[in-house]
C-alpha atoms as a PDB file:
ATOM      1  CA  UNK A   1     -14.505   3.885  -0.490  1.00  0.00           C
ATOM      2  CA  UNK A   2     -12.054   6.165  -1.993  1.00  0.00           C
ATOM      3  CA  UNK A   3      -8.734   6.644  -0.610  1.00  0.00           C
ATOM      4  CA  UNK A   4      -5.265   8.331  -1.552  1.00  0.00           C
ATOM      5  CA  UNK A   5      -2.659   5.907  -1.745  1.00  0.00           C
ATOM      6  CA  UNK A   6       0.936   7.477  -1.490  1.00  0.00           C
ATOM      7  CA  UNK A   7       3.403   5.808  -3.428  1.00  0.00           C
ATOM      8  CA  UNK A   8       7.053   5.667  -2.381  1.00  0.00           C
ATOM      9  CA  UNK A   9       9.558   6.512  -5.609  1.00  0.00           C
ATOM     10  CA  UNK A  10      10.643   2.493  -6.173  1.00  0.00           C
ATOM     11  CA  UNK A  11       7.022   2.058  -7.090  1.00  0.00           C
ATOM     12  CA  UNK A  12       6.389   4.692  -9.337  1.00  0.00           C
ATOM     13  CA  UNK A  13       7.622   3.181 -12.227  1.00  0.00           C
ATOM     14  CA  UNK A  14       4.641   1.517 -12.378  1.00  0.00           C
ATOM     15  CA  UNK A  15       2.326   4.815 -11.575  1.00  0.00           C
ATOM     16  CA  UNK A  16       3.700   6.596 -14.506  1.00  0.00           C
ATOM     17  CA  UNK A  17       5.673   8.988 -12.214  1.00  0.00           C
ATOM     18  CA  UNK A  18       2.699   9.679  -9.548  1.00  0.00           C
ATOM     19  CA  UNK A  19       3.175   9.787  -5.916  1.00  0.00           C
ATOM     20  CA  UNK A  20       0.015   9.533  -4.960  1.00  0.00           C
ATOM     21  CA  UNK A  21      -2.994   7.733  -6.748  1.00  0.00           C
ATOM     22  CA  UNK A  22      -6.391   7.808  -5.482  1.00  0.00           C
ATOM     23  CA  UNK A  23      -7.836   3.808  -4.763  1.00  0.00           C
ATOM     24  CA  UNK A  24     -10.663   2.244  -3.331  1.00  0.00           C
ATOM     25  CA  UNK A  25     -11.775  -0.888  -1.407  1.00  0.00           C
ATOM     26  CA  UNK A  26     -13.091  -1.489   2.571  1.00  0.00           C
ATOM     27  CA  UNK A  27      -9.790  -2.872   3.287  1.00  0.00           C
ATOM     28  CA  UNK A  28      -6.020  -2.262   2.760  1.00  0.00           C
ATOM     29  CA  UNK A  29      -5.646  -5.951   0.661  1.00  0.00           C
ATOM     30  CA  UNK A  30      -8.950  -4.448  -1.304  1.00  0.00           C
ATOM     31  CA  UNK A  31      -6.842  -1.154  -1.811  1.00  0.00           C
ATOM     32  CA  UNK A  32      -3.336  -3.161  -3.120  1.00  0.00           C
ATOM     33  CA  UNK A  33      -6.433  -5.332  -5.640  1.00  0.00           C
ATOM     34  CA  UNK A  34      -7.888  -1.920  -6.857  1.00  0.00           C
ATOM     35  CA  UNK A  35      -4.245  -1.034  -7.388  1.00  0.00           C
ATOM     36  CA  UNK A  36      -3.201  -3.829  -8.950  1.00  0.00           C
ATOM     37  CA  UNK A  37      -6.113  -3.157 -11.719  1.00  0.00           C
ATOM     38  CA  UNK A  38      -5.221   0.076 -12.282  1.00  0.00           C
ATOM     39  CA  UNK A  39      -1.111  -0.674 -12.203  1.00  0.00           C
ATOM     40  CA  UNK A  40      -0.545  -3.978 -12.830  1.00  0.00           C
ATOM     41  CA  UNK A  41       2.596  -5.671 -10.970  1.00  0.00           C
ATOM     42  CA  UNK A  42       2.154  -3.509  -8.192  1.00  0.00           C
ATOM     43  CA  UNK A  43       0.620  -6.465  -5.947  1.00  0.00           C
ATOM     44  CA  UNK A  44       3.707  -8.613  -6.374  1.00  0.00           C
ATOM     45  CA  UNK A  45       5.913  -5.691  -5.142  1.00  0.00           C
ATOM     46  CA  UNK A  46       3.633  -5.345  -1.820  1.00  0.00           C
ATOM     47  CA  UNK A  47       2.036  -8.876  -1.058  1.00  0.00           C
ATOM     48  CA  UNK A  48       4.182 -12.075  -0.849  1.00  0.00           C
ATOM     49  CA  UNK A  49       3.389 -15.554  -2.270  1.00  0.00           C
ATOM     50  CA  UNK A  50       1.179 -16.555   0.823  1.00  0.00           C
ATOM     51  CA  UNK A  51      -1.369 -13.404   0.427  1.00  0.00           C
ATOM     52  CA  UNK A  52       0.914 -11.285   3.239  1.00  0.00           C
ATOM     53  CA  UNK A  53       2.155  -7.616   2.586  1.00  0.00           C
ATOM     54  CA  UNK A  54       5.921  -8.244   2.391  1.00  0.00           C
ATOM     55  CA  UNK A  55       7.778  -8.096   5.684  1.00  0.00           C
ATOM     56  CA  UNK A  56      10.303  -5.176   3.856  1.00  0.00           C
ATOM     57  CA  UNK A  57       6.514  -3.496   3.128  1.00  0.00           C
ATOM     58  CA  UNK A  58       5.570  -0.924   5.859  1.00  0.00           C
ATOM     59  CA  UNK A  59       1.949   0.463   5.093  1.00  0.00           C
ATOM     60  CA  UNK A  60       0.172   3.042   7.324  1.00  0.00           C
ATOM     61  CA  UNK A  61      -3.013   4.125   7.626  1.00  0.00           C
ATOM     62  CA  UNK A  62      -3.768   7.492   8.692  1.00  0.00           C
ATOM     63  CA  UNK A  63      -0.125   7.502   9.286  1.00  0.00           C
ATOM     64  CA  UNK A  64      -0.193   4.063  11.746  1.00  0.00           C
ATOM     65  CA  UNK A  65       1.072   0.906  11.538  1.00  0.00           C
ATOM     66  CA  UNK A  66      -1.297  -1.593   9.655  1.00  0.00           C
ATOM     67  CA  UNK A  67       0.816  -4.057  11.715  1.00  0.00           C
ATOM     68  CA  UNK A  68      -0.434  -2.553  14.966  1.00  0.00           C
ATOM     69  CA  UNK A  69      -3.981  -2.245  13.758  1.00  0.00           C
ATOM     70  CA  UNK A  70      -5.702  -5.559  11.802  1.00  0.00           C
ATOM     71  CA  UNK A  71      -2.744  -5.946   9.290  1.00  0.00           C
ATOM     72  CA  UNK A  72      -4.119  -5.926   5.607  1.00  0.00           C
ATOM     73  CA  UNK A  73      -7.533  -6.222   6.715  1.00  0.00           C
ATOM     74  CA  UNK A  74      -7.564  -2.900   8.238  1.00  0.00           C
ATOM     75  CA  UNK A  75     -10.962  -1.363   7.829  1.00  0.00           C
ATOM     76  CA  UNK A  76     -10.906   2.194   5.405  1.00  0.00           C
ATOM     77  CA  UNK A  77     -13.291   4.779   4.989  1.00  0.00           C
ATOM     78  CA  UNK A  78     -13.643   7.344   2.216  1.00  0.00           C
ATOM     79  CA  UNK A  79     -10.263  10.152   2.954  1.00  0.00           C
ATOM     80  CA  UNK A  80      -7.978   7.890   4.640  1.00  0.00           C
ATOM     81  CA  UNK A  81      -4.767   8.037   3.494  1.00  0.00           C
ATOM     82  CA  UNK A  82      -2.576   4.959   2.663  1.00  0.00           C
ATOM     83  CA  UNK A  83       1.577   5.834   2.344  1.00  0.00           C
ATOM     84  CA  UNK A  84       3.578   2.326   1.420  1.00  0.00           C
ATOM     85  CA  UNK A  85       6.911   2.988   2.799  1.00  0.00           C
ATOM     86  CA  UNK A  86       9.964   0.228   1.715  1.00  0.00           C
ATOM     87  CA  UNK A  87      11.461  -0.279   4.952  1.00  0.00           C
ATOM     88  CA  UNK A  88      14.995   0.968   4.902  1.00  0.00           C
ATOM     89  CA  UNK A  89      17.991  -1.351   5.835  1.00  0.00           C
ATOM     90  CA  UNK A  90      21.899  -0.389   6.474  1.00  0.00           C
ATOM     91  CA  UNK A  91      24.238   0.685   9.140  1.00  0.00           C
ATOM     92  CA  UNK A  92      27.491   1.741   9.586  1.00  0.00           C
END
């Protein structure tokens, strides 16, 4: 199941400059493994120590909220686009 993964600029240190990389798995934790084999360290920037993406982590699917759908075991299929957005933080 290929996908397109769009990577926010934080990450893409670790994707040799790319903003989008194309993935694959049946789920969005099989997505962050097949990206942690082709960029290593990327799954410690998006998953905590307990297997969860990282509450500061937003991923989308399709541009929705994997929280609103199954979380990281939201099912893909071949086209869907993935964007990992850091969530943003600050005020006035």
């Amino acid at each position: 199941m290929a996908v397109v993964v769009r990577i926010p600029t934080p990450l893409r240190s670790l994707t040799k400059g790319s903003a989008e990389v194309q993935a694959t798995g049946h789920t969005v934790i099989d997505v962050i493994g097949d990206l942690e084999r082709q960029f290593p360290g990327m799954r410690d920037r998006l998953v905590d120590d307990g297997g969860e993406i990282r509450k500061f982590v937003n991923v989308y699917v399709n541009q929705e909220d994997v929280r609103f759908l199954e979380g990281d075991k939201t099912a893909l299929k071949d086209g869907d686009e993935v964007a990992i957005v850091p969530a943003m933080a600050g005020g006035a």
